[in-house]
Protein backbone atom coordinates (compact mmCIF):
# COMPACT_ATOMS: atom_id res chain seq x y z
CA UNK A 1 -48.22 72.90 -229.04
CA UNK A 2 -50.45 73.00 -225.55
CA UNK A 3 -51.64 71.57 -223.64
CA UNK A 4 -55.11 71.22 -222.28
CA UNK A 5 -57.92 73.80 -223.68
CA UNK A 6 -60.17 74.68 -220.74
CA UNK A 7 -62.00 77.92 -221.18
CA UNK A 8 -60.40 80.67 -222.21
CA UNK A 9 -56.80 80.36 -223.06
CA UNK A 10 -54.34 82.73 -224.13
CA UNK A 11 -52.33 81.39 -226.37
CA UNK A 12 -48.28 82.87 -227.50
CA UNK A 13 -45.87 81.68 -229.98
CA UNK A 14 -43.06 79.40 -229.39
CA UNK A 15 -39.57 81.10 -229.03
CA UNK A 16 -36.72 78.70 -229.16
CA UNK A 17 -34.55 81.58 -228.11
CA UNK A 18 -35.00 84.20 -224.28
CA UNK A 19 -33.85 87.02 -223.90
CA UNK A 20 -30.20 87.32 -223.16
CA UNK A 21 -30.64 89.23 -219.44
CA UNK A 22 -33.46 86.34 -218.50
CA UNK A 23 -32.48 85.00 -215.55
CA UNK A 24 -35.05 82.02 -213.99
CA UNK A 25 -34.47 78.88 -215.29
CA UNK A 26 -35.71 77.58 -218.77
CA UNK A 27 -38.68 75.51 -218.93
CA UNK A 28 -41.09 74.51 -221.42
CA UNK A 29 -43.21 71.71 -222.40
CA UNK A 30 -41.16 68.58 -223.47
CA UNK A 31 -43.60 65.22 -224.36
CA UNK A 32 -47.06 64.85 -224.07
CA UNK A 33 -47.92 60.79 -224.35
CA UNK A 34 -50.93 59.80 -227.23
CA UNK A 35 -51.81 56.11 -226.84
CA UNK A 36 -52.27 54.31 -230.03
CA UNK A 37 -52.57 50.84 -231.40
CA UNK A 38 -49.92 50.26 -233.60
CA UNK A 39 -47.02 52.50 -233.54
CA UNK A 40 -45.41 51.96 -237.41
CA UNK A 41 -49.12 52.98 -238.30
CA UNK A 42 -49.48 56.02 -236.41
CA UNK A 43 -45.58 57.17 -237.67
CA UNK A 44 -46.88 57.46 -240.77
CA UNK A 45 -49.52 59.33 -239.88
CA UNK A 46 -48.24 61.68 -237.99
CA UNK A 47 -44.82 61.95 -240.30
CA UNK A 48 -46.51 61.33 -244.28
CA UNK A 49 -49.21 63.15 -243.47
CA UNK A 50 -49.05 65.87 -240.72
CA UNK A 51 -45.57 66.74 -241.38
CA UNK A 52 -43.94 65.75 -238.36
CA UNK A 53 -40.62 64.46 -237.39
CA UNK A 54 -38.96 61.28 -235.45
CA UNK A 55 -36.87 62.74 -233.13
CA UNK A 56 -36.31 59.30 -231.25
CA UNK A 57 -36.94 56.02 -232.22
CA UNK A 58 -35.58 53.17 -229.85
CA UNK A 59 -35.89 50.23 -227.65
CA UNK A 60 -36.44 50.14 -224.31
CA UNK A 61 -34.74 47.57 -221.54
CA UNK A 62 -38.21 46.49 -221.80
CA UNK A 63 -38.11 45.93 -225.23
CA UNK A 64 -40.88 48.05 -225.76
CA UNK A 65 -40.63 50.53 -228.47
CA UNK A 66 -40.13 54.30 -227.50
CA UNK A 67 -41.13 56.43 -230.24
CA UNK A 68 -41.54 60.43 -230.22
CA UNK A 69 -42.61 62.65 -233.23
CA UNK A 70 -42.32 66.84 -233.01
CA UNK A 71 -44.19 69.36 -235.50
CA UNK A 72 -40.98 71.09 -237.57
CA UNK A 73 -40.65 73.56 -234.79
CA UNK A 74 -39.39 71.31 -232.49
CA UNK A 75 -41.67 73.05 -229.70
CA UNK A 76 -42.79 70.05 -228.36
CA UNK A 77 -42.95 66.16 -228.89
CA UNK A 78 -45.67 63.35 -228.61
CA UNK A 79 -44.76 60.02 -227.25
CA UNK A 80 -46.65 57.75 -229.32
CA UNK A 81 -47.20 54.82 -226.90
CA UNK A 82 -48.55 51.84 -227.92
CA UNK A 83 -50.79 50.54 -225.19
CA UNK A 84 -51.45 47.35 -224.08
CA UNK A 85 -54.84 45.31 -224.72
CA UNK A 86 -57.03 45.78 -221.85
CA UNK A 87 -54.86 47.87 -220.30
CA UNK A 88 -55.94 51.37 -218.68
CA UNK A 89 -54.05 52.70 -221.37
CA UNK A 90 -55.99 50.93 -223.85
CA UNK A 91 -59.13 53.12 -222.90
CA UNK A 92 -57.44 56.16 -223.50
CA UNK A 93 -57.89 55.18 -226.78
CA UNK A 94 -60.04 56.96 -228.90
CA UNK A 95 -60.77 59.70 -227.18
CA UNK A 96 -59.89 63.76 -226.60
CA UNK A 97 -56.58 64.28 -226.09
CA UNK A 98 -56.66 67.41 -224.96
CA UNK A 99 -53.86 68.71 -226.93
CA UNK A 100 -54.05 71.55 -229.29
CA UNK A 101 -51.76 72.66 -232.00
CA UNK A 102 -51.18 76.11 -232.66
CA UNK A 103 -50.83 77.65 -235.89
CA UNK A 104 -51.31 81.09 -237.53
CA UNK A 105 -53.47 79.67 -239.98
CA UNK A 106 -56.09 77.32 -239.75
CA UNK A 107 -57.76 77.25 -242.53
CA UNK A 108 -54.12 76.76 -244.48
CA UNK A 109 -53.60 74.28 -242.37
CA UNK A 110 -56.55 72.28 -242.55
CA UNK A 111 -56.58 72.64 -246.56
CA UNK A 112 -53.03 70.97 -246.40
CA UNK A 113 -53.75 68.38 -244.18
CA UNK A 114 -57.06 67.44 -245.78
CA UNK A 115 -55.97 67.48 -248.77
CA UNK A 116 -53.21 64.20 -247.29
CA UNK A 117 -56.52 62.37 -245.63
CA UNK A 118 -56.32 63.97 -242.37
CA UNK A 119 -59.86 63.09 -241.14
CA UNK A 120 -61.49 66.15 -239.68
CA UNK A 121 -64.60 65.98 -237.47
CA UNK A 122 -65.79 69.84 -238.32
CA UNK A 123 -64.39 72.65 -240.52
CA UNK A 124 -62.70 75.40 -238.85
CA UNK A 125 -64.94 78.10 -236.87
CA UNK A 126 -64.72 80.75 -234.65
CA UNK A 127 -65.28 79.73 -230.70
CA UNK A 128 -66.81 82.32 -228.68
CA UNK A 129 -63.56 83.47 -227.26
CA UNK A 130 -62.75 84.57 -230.36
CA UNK A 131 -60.23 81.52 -231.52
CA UNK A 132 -60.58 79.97 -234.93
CA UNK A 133 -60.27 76.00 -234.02
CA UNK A 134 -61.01 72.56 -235.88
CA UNK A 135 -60.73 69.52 -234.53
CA UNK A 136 -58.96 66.56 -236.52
CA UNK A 137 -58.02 62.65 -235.63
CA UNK A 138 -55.45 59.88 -235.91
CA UNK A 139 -55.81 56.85 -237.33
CA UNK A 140 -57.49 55.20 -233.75
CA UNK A 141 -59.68 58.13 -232.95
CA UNK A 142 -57.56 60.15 -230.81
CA UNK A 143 -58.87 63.86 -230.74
CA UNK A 144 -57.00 67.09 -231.40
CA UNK A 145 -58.09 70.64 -231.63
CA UNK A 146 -55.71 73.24 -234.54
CA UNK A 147 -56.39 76.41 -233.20
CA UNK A 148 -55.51 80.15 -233.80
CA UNK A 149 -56.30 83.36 -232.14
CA UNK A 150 -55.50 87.23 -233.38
CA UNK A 151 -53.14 87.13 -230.92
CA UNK A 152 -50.85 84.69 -231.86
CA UNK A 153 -50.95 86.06 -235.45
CA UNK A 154 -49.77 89.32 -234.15
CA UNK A 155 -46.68 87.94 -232.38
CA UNK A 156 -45.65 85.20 -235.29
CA UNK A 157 -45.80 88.53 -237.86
CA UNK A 158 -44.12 90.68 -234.79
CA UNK A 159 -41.02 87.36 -234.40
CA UNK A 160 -41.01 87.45 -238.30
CA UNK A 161 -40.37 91.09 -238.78
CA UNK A 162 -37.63 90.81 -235.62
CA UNK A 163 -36.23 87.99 -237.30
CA UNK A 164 -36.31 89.28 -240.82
CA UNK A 165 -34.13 92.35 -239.32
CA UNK A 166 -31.74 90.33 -237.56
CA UNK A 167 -31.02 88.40 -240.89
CA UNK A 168 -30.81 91.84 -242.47
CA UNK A 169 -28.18 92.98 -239.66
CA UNK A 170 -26.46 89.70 -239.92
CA UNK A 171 -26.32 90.03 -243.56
CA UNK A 172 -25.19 93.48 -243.78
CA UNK A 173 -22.38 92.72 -241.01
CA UNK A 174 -21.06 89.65 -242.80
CA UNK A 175 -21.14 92.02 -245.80
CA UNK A 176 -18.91 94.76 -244.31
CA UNK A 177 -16.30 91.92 -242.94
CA UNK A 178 -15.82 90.75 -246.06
CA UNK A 179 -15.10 94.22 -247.46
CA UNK A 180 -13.02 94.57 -244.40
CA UNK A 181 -11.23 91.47 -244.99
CA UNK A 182 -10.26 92.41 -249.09
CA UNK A 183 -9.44 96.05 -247.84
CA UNK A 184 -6.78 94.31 -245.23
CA UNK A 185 -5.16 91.78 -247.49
CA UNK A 186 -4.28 94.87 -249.58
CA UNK A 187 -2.35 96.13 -246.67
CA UNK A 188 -0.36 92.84 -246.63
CA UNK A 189 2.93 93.10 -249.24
CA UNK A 190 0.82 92.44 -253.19
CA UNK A 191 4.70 91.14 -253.97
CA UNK A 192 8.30 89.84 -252.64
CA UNK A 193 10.73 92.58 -252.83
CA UNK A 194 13.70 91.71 -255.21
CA UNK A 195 17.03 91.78 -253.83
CA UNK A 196 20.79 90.94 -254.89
CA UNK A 197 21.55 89.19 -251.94
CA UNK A 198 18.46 88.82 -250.31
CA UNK A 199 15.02 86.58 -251.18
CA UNK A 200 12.00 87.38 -249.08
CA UNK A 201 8.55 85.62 -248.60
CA UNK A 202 5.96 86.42 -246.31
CA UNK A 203 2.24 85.50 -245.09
CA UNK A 204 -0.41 86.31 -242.75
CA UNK A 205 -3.66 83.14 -241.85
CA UNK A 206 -5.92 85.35 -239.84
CA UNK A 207 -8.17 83.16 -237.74
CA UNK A 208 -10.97 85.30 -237.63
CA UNK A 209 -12.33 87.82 -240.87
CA UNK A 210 -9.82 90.21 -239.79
CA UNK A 211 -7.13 90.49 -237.34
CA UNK A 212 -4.24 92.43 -235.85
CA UNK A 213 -1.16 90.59 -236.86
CA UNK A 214 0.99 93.19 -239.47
CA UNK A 215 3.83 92.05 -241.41
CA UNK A 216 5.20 94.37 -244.16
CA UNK A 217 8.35 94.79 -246.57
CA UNK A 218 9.61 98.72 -246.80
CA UNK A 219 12.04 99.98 -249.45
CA UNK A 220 14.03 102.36 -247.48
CA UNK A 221 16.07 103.70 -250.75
CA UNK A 222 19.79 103.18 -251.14
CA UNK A 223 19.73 99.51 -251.45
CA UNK A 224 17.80 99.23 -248.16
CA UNK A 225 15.10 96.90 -247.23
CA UNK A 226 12.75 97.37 -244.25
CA UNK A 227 11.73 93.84 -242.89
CA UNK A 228 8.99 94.65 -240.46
CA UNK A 229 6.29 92.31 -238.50
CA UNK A 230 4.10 93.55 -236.15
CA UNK A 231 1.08 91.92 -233.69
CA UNK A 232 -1.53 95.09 -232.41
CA UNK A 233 -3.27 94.23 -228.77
CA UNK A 234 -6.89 93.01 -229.19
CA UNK A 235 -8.52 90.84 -231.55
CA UNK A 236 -10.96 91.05 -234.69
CA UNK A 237 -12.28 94.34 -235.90
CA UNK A 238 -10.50 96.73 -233.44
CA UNK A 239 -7.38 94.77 -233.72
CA UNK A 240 -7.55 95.50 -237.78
CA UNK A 241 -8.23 98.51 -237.30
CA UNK A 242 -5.01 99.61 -235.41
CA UNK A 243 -3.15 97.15 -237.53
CA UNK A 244 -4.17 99.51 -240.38
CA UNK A 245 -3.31 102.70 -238.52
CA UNK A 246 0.34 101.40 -237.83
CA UNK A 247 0.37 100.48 -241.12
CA UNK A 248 0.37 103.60 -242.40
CA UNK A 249 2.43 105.57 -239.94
CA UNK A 250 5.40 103.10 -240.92
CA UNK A 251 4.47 103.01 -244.66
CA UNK A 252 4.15 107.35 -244.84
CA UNK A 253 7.54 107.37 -242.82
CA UNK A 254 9.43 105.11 -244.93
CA UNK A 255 9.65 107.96 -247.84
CA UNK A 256 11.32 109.87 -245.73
CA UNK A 257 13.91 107.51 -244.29
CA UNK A 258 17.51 108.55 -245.11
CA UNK A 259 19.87 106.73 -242.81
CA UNK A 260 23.39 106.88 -243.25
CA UNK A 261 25.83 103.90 -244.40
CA UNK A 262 25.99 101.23 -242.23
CA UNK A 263 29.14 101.91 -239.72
CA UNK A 264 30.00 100.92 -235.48
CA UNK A 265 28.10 104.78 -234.79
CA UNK A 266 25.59 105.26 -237.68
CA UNK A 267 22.59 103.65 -235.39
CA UNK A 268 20.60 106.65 -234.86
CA UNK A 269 18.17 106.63 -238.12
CA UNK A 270 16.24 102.99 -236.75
CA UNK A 271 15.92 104.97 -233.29
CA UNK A 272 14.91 108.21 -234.67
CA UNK A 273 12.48 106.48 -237.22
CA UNK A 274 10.79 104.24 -234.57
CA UNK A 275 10.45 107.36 -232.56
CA UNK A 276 8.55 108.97 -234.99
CA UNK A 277 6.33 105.90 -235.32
CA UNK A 278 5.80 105.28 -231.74
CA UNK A 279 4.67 108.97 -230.59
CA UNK A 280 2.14 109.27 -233.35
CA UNK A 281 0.72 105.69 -232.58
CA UNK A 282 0.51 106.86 -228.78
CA UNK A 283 -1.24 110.41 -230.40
CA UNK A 284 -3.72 108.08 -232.46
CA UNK A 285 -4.44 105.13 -230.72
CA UNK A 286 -7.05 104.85 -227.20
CA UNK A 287 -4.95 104.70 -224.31
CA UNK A 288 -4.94 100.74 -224.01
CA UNK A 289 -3.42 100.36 -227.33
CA UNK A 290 -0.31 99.14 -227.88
CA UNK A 291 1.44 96.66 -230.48
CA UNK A 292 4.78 94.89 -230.28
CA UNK A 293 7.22 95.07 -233.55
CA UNK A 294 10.52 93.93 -235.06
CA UNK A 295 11.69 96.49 -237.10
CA UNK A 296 15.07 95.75 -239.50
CA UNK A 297 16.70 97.48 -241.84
CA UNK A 298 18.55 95.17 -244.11
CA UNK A 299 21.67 96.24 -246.14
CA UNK A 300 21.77 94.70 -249.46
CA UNK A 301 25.57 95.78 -250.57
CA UNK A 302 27.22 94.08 -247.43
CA UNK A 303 24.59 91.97 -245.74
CA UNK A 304 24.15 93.76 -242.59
CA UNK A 305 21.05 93.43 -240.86
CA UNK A 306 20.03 96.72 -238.36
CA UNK A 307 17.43 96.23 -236.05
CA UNK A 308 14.77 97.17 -232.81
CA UNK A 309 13.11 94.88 -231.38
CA UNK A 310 9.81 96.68 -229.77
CA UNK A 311 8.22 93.87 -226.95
CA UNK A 312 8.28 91.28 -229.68
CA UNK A 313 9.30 87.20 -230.01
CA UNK A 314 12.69 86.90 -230.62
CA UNK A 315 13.09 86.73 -234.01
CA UNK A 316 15.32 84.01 -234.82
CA UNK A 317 18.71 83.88 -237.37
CA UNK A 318 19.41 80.39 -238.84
CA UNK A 319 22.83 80.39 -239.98
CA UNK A 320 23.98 78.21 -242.61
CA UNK A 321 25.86 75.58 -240.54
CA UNK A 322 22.11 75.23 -238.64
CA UNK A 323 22.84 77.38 -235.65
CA UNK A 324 20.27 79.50 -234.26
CA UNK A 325 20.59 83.11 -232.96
CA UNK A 326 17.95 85.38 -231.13
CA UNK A 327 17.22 88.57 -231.48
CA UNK A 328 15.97 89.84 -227.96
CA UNK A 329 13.75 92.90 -226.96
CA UNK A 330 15.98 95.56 -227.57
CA UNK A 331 13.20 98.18 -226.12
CA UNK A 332 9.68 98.02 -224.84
CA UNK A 333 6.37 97.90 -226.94
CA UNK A 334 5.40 100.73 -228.89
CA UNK A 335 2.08 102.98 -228.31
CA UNK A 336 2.50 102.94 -224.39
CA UNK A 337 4.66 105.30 -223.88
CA UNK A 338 4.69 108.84 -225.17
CA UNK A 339 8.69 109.01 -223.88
CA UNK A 340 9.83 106.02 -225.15
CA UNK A 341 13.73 104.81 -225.52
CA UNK A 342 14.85 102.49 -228.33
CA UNK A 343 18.08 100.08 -228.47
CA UNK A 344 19.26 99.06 -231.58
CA UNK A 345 21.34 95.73 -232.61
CA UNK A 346 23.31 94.71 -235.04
CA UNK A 347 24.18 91.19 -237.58
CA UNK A 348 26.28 90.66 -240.07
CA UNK A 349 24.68 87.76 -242.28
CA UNK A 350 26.56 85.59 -244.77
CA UNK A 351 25.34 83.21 -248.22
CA UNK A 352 22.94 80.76 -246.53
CA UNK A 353 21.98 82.30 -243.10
CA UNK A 354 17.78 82.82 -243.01
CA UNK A 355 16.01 85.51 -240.84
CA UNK A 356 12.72 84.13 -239.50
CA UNK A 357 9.94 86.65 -237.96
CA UNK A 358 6.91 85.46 -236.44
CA UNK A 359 4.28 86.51 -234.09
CA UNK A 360 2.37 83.92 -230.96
CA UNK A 361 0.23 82.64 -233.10
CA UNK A 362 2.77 80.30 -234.29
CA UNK A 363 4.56 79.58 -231.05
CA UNK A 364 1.30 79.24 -228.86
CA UNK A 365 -0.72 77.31 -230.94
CA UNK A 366 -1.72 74.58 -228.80
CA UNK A 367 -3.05 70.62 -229.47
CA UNK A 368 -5.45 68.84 -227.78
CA UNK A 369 -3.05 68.12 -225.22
CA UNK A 370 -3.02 71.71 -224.31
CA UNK A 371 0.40 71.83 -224.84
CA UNK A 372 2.24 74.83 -227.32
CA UNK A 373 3.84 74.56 -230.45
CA UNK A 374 6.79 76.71 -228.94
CA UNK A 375 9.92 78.42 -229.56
CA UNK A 376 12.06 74.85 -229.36
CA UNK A 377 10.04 73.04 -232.10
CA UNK A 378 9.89 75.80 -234.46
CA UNK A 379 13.46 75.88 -234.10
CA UNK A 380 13.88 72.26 -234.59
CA UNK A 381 11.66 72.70 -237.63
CA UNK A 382 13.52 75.97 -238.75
CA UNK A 383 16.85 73.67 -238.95
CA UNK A 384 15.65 70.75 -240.65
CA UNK A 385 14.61 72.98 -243.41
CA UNK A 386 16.94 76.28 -243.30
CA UNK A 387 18.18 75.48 -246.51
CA UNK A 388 14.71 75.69 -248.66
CA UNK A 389 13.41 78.67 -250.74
CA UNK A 390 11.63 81.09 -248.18
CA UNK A 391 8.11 80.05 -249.45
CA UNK A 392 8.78 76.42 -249.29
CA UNK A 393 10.12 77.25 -245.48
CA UNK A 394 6.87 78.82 -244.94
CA UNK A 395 5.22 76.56 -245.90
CA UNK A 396 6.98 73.64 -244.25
CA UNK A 397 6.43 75.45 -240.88
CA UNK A 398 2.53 76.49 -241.47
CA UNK A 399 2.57 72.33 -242.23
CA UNK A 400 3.73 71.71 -239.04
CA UNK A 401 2.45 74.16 -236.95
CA UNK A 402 -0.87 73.24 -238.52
CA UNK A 403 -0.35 69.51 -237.81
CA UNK A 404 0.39 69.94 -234.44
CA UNK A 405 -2.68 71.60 -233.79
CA UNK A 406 -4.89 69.34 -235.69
CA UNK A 407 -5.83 72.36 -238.04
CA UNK A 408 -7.12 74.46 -235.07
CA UNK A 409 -7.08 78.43 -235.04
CA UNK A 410 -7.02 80.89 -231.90
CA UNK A 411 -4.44 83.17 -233.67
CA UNK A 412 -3.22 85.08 -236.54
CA UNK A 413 -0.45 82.91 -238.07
CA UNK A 414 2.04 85.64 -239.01
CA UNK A 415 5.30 84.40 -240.74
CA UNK A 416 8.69 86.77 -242.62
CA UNK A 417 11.32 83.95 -244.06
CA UNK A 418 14.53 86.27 -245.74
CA UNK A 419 17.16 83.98 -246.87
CA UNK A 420 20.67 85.19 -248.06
CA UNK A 421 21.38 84.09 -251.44
């Protein structure tokens, strides 16, 4: 919509959307006022039979009624103001508006809205400026010109070609992330290992498509189980993407993993392993890259649990009796450093005790008090409910974690529950 038509006018196409570099300050036309008679009449009107919308209907302190109706673009609305008898308003009545709606079509436009009992004072013709116009009334008179030019059909087919794209893009995108998404869940363990002495359970909530949390179960032969959880720097796409790359560095090195039987000096095959997995990681990743990790190599003939822990949260050991163990950093995070030292620790676990790996998404999930979920109440969680099958742990803390942050998202909730039989 326009405003007055004086000579010749160039007319452009509404877009509800600038460019994303604009810098002034937005403005556009808001409400033009049309005086009318009765207001419920001229609703009607302008919604039954032009097509329009109420965008506000209410009273004033006055107690008058303010009433506004937009086209379905939403580029503009009319105040339809009921005027008082005698008033100066009142003469308003009647007469030209002034106001002129644009459209690509006219004489699809006037077909439509002749066809409701939109009175028209003319049929549509060209102007000598070159515009195709009609002029049409409400139900007291009041004047208003439909016009169209060649130029304004040019840019409505030019938005609807850009727009047309950028639902193809958007399409094609949304597309590829799902594909992305069902290549990634394939990454994640398809089943629980099965142990003598050990059950397992794991899970990964992304909060976006895709994400860079990792958690993963490795048979390293002999009775061996690799527990592993991992969380890559960065989010989204690039984030999955090195998740899958440190994926399969750990998964191709696992084959070869031969360590020895577990005694005080037989700690080198973690160190040498992670090694391995940290230098090509560095060789494969963009200098910024890095991921933390908790790597452990569980024993399933006497219980023992072997493990680095590369920059990540403590993972946490929930003995039977409800005590709760950490296991610290024992090095730095992996994919920093091309010379890169490793530590490696040691637990002997008994019938009962539970192993619990997570990443931050669980610990920093926050509530609407801004305040984290945290190591102490996942703790206090992990205790009321150590003794539970690992999924029904699992779930119990998701529950809670999820509760806590009234079912909001920023992270990847990442979560390894291994229970001793």
């Amino acid at each position: 919509m326009a405003t007055p038509t004086t000579g010749h006018v160039t007319h452009h196409a509404h877009r509800c959307s600038f460019a994303p570099d604009r810098q002034d300050v937005y403005l556009r036309l808001g409400t033009v006022s049309v005086f009318v008679r009765d207001q419920e009449r001229s609703l009607r009107f302008y919604t039954e039979q032009l097509g329009f919308e109420v965008v506000m209907d209410s009273r004033l302190p006055s107690g008058d009624r303010y009433l506004m109706v937009t086209p379905p673009d939403g580029t503009a609305a009319l105040a339809l103001v009921a005027a008082a008898p005698g008033s100066q308003d009142a003469a308003l009545i009647g007469r030209a508006t002034q106001v002129a709606f644009l459209t690509e079509d006219v004489a699809a436009k006037f077909e439509e809205w002749r066809g409701r009992g939109v009175l028209f004072r003319q049929t549509p013709s060209r102007q000598t400026s070159g515009e195709i116009s009609a002029v049409f009334e409400d139900p007291d008179g009041n004047a208003f010109t439909l016009t169209s030019s060649q130029s304004l059909v040019r840019e409505i087919a030019e938005q609807r070609r850009a727009h047309a794209e950028r639902f193809e893009l958007e399409r094609r995108t949304a597309q590829e992330l799902e594909s992305a998404r069902e290549v990634q869940a394939r990454l994640f363990p398809q089943s629980w290992p099965a142990l003598a002495t050990l059950e397992c359970a794991g899970v990964c909530m992304q909060a976006r498509v895709v994400g860079g949390d990792y958690y993963d179960f490795l048979d390293l032969g002999r009775e061996r189980l690799g527990l592993v959880i991992g969380d890559v720097s960065g989010k989204g796409t690039a984030a999955a993407l090195l998740m899958a790359n440190l994926q399969a560095h750990l998964r191709n090195l696992c084959t070869t993993y031969s360590g020895r039987p577990f005694t005080p000096f037989a700690m080198e095959q973690p160190q040498r392993f992670l090694h391995t997995v940290n230098r090509l990681f560095y060789e494969n990743t963009v200098e910024s890259a890095f991921a933390t990790l908790f790597f452990a190599e569980y024993d399933d003939s006497c219980r023992r649990l072997r493990y680095a822990n590369c920059g990540h949260l403590p993972a946490l050991v929930v003995r039977d009796n409800g005590e709760v163990e950490r296991l610290d950093p024992t090095c730095t995070v992996i994919g920093v450093f091309k010379e890169w030292e490793c530590q490696v620790g040691e637990r002997q676990l008994c019938k009962g005790d539970t192993v619990v790996l997570y990443t931050d998404g669980i610990t920093e999930s926050f509530n609407e008090a801004g305040e984290e979920f945290g190591e102490s109440r996942l703790t206090e969680a992990l205790r009321r409910q150590h003794r539970s099958a690992s999924q029904a742990l699992i779930r119990s803390v998701l529950d809670g974690v999820q509760q806590f942050s009234g079912q909001r998202q920023s992270d990847d909730l990442t979560l390894i529950v291994a229970r001793c039989r």
